[in-house]
PDB file of N, CA and C in Angstrom:
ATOM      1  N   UNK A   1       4.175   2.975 -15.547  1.00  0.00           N
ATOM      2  CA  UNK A   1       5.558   2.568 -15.417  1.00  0.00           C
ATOM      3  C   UNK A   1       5.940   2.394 -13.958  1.00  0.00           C
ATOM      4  N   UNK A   2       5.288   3.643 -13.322  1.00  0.00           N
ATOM      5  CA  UNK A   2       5.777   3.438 -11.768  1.00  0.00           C
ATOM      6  C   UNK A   2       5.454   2.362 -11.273  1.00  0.00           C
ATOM      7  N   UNK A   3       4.252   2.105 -11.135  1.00  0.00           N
ATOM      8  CA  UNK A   3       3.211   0.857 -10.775  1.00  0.00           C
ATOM      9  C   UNK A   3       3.936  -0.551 -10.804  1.00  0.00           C
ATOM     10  N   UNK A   4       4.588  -0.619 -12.356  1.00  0.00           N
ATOM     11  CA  UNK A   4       4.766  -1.759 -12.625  1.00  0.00           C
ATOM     12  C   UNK A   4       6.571  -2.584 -11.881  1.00  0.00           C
ATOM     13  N   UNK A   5       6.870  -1.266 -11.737  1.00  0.00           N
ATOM     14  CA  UNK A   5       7.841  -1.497 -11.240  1.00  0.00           C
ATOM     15  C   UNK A   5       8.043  -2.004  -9.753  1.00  0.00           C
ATOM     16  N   UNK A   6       6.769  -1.163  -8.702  1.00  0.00           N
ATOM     17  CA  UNK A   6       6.260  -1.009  -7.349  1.00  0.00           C
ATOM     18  C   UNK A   6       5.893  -3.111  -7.532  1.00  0.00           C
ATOM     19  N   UNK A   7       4.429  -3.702  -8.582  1.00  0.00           N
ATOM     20  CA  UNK A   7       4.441  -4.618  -8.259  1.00  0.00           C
ATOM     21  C   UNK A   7       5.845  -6.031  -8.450  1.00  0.00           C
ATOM     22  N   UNK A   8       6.438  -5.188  -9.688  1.00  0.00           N
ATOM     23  CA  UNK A   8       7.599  -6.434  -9.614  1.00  0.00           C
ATOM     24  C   UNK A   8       8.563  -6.478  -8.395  1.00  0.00           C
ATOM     25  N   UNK A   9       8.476  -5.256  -7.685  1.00  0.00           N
ATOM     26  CA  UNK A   9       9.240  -5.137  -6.062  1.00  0.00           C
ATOM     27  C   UNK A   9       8.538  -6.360  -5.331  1.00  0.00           C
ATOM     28  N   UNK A  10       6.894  -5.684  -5.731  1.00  0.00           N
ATOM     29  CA  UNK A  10       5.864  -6.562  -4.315  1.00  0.00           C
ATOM     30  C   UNK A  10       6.301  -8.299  -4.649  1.00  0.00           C
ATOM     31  N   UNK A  11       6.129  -8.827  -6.172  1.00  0.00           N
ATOM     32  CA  UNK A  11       6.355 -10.335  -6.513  1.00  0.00           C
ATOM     33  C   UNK A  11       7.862 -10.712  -5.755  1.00  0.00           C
ATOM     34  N   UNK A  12       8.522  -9.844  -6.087  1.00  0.00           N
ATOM     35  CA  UNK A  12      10.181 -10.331  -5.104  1.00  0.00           C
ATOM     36  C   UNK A  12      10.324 -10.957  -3.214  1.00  0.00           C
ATOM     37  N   UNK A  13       9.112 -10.261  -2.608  1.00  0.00           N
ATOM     38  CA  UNK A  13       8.943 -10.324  -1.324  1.00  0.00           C
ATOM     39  C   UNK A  13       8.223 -11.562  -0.841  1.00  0.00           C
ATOM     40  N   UNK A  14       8.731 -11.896   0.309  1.00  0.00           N
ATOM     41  CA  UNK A  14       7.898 -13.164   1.028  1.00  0.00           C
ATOM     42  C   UNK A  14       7.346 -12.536   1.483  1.00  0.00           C
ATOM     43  N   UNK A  15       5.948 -13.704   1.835  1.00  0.00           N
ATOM     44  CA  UNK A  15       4.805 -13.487   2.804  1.00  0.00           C
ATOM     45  C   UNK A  15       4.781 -12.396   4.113  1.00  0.00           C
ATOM     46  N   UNK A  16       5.557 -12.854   4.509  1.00  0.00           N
ATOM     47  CA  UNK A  16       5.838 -11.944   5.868  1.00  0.00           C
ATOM     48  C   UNK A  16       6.299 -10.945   5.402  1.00  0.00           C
ATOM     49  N   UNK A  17       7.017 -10.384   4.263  1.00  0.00           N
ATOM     50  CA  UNK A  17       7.543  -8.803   4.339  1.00  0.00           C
ATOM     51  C   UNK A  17       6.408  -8.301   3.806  1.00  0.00           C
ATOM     52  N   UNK A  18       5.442  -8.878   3.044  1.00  0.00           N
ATOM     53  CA  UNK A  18       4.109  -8.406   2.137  1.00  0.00           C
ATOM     54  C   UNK A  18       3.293  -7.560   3.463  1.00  0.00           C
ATOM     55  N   UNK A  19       3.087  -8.883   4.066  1.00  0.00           N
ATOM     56  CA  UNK A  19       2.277  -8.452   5.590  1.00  0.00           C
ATOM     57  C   UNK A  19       2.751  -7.138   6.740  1.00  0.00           C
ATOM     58  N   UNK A  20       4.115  -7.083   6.318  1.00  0.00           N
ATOM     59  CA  UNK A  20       4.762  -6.298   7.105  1.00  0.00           C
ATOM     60  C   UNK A  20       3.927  -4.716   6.645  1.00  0.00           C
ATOM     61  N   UNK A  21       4.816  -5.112   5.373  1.00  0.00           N
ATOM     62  CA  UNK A  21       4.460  -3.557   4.419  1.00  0.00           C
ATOM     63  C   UNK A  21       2.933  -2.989   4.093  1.00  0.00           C
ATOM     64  N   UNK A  22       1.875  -4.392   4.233  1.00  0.00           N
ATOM     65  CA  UNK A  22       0.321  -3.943   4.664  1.00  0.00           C
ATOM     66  C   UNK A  22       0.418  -3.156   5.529  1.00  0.00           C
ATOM     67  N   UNK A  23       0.709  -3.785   6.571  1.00  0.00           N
ATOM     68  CA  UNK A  23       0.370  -2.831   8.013  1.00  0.00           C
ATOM     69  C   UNK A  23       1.176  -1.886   8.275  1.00  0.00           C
ATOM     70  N   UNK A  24       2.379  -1.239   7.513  1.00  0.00           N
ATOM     71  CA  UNK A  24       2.632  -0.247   7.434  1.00  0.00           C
ATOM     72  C   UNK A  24       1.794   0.807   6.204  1.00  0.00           C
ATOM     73  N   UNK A  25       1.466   0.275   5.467  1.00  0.00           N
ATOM     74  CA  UNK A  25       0.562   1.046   4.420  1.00  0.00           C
ATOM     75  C   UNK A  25      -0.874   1.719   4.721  1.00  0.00           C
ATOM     76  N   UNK A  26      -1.500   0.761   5.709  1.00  0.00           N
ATOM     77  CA  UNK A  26      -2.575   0.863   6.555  1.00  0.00           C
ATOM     78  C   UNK A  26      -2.504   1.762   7.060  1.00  0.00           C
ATOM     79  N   UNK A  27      -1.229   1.871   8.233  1.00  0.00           N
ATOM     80  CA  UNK A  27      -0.638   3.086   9.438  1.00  0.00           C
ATOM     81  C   UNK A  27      -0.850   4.586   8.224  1.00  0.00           C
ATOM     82  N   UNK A  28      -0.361   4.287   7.159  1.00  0.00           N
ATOM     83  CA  UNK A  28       0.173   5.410   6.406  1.00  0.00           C
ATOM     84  C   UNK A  28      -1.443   6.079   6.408  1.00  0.00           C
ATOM     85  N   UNK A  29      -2.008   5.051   5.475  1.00  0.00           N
ATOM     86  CA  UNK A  29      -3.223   5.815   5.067  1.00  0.00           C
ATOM     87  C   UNK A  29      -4.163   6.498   6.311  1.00  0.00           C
ATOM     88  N   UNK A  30      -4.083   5.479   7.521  1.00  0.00           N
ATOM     89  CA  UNK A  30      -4.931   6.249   8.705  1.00  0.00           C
ATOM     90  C   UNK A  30      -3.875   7.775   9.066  1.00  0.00           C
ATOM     91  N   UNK A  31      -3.104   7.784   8.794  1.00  0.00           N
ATOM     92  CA  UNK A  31      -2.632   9.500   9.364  1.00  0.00           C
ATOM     93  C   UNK A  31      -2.954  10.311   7.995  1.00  0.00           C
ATOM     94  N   UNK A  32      -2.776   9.768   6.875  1.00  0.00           N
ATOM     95  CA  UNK A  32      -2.903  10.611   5.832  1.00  0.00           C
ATOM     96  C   UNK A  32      -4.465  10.968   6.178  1.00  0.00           C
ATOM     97  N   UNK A  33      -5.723  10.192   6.554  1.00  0.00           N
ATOM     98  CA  UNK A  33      -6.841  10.454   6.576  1.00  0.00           C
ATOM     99  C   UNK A  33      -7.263  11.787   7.744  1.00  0.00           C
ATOM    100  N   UNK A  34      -6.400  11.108   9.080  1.00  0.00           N
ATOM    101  CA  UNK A  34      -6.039  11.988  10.041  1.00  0.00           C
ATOM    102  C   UNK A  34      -6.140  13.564   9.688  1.00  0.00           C
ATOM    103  N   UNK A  35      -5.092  13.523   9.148  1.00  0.00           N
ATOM    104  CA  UNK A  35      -4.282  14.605   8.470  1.00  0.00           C
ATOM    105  C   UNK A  35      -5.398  15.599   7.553  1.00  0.00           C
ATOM    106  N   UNK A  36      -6.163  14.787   6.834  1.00  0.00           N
ATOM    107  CA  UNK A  36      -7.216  15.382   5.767  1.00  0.00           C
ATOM    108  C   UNK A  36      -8.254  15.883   6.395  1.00  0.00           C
ATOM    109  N   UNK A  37      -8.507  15.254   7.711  1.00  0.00           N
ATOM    110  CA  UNK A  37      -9.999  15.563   8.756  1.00  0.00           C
ATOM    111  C   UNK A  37      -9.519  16.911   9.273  1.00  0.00           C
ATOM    112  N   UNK A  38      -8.565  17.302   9.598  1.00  0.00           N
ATOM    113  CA  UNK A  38      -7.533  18.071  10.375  1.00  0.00           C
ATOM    114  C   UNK A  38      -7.187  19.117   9.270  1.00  0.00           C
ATOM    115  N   UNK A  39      -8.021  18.690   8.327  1.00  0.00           N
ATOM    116  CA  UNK A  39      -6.743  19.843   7.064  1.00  0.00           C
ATOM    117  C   UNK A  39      -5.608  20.695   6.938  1.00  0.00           C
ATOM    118  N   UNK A  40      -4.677  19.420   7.136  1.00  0.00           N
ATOM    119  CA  UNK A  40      -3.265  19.279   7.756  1.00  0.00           C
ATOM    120  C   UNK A  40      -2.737  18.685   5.911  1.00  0.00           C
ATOM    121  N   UNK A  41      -3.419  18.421   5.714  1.00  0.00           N
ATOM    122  CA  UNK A  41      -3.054  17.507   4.688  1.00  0.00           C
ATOM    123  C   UNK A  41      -2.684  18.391   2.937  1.00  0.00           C
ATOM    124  N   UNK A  42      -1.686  18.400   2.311  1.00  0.00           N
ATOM    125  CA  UNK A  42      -1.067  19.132   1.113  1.00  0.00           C
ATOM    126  C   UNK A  42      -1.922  19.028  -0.145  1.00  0.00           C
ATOM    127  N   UNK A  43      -1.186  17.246  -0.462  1.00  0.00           N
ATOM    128  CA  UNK A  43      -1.105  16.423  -1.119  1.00  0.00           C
ATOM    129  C   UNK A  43      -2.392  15.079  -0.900  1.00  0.00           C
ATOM    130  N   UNK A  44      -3.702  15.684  -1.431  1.00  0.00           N
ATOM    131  CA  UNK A  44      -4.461  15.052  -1.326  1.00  0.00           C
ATOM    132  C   UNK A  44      -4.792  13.519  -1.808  1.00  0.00           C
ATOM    133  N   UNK A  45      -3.573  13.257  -2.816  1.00  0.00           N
ATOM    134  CA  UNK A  45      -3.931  12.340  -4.235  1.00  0.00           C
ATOM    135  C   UNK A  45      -2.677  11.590  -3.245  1.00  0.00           C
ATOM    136  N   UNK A  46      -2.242  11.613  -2.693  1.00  0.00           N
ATOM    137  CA  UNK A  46      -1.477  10.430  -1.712  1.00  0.00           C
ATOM    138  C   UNK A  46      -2.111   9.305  -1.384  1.00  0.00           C
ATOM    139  N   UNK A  47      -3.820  10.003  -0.723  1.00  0.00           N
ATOM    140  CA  UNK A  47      -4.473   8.905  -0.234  1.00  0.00           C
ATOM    141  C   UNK A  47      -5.171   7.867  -1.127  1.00  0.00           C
ATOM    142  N   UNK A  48      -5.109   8.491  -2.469  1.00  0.00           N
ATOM    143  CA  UNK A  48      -5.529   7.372  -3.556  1.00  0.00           C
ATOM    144  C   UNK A  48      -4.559   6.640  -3.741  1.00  0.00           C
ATOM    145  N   UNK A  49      -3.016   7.251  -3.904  1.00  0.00           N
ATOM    146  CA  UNK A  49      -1.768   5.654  -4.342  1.00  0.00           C
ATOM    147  C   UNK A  49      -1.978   5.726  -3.048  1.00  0.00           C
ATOM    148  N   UNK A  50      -1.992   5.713  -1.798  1.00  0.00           N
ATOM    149  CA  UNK A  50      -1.852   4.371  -1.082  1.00  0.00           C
ATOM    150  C   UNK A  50      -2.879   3.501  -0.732  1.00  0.00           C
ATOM    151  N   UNK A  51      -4.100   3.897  -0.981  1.00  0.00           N
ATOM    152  CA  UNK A  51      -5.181   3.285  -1.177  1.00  0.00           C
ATOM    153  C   UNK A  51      -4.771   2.247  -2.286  1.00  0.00           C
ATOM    154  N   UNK A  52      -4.543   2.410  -3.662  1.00  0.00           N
ATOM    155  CA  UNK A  52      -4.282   0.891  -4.533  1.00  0.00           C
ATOM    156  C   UNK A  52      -3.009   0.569  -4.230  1.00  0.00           C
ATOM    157  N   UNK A  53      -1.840   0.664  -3.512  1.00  0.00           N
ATOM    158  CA  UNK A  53      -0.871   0.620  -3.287  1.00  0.00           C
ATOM    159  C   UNK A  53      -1.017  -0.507  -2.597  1.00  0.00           C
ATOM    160  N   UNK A  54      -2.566   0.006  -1.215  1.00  0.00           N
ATOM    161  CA  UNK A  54      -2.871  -1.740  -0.620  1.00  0.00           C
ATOM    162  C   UNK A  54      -3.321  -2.414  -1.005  1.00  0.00           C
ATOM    163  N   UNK A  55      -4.351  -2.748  -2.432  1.00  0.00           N
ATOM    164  CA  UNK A  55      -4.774  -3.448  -3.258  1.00  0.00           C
ATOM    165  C   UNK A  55      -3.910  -4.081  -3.422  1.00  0.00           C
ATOM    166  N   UNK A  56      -2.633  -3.568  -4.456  1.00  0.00           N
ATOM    167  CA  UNK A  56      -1.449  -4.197  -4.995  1.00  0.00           C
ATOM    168  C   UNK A  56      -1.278  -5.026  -4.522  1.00  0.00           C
ATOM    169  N   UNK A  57      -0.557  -4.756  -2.591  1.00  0.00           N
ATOM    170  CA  UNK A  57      -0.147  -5.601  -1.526  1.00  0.00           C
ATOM    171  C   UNK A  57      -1.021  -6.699  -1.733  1.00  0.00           C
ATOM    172  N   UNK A  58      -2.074  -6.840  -1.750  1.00  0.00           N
ATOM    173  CA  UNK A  58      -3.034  -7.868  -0.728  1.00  0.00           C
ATOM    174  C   UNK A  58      -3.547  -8.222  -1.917  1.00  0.00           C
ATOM    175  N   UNK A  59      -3.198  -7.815  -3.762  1.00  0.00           N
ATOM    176  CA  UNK A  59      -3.324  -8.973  -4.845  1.00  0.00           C
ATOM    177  C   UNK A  59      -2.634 -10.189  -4.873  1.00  0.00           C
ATOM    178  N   UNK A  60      -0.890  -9.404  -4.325  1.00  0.00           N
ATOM    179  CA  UNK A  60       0.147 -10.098  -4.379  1.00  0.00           C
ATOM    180  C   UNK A  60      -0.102 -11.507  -3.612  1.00  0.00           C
ATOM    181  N   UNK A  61      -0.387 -10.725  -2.516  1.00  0.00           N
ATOM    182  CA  UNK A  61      -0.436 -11.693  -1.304  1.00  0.00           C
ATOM    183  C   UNK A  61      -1.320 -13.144  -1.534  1.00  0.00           C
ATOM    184  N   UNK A  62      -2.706 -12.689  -2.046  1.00  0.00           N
ATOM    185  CA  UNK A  62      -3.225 -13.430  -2.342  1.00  0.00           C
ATOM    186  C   UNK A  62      -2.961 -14.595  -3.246  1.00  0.00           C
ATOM    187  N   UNK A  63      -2.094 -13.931  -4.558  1.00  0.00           N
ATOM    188  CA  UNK A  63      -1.834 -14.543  -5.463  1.00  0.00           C
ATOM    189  C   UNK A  63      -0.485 -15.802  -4.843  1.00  0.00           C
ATOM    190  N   UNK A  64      -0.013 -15.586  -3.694  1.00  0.00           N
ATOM    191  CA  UNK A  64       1.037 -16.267  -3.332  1.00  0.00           C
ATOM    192  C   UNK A  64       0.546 -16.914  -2.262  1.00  0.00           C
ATOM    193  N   UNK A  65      -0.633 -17.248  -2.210  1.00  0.00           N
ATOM    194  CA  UNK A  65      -1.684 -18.260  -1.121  1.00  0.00           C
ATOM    195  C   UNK A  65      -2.109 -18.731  -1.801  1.00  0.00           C
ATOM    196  N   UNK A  66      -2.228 -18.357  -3.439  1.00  0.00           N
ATOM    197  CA  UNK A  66      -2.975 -19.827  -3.872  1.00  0.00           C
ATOM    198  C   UNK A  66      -2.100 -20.874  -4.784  1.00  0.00           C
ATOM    199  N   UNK A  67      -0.760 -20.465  -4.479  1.00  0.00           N
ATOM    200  CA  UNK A  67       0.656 -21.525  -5.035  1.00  0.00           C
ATOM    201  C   UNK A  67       0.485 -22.455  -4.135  1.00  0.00           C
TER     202      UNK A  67
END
């Protein structure tokens, strides 16, 4: 349910906010990794949703490069 809701957000967005929100998702996951090397880190299962979280992103994206 969550998911589906997250990609009908991602289909609403232009190109450039898609790209935006990659490279903030990216940032995310390198401190969350940070964070895990450091065992700093709580909430281990973060780094899996934002791991497909950037899939999502960069399905979307794709899917709106080949319109």
């Amino acid at each position: 349910m969550k998911s589906s809701k997250y990609v009908k957000s991602l289909n609403e967005k232009t190109l450039a906010e898609l790209n935006e929100e990659l490279v903030t998702a990216k940032k995310e996951l390198f401190n969350l990794r940070f964070q895990n090397a450091t065992s700093q880190l709580d909430n281990t299962a973060r780094i899996t949703e934002v791991r497909k979280n950037i899939a999502r992103i960069q399905t979307v994206i794709a899917a709106k490069a080949d319109k």
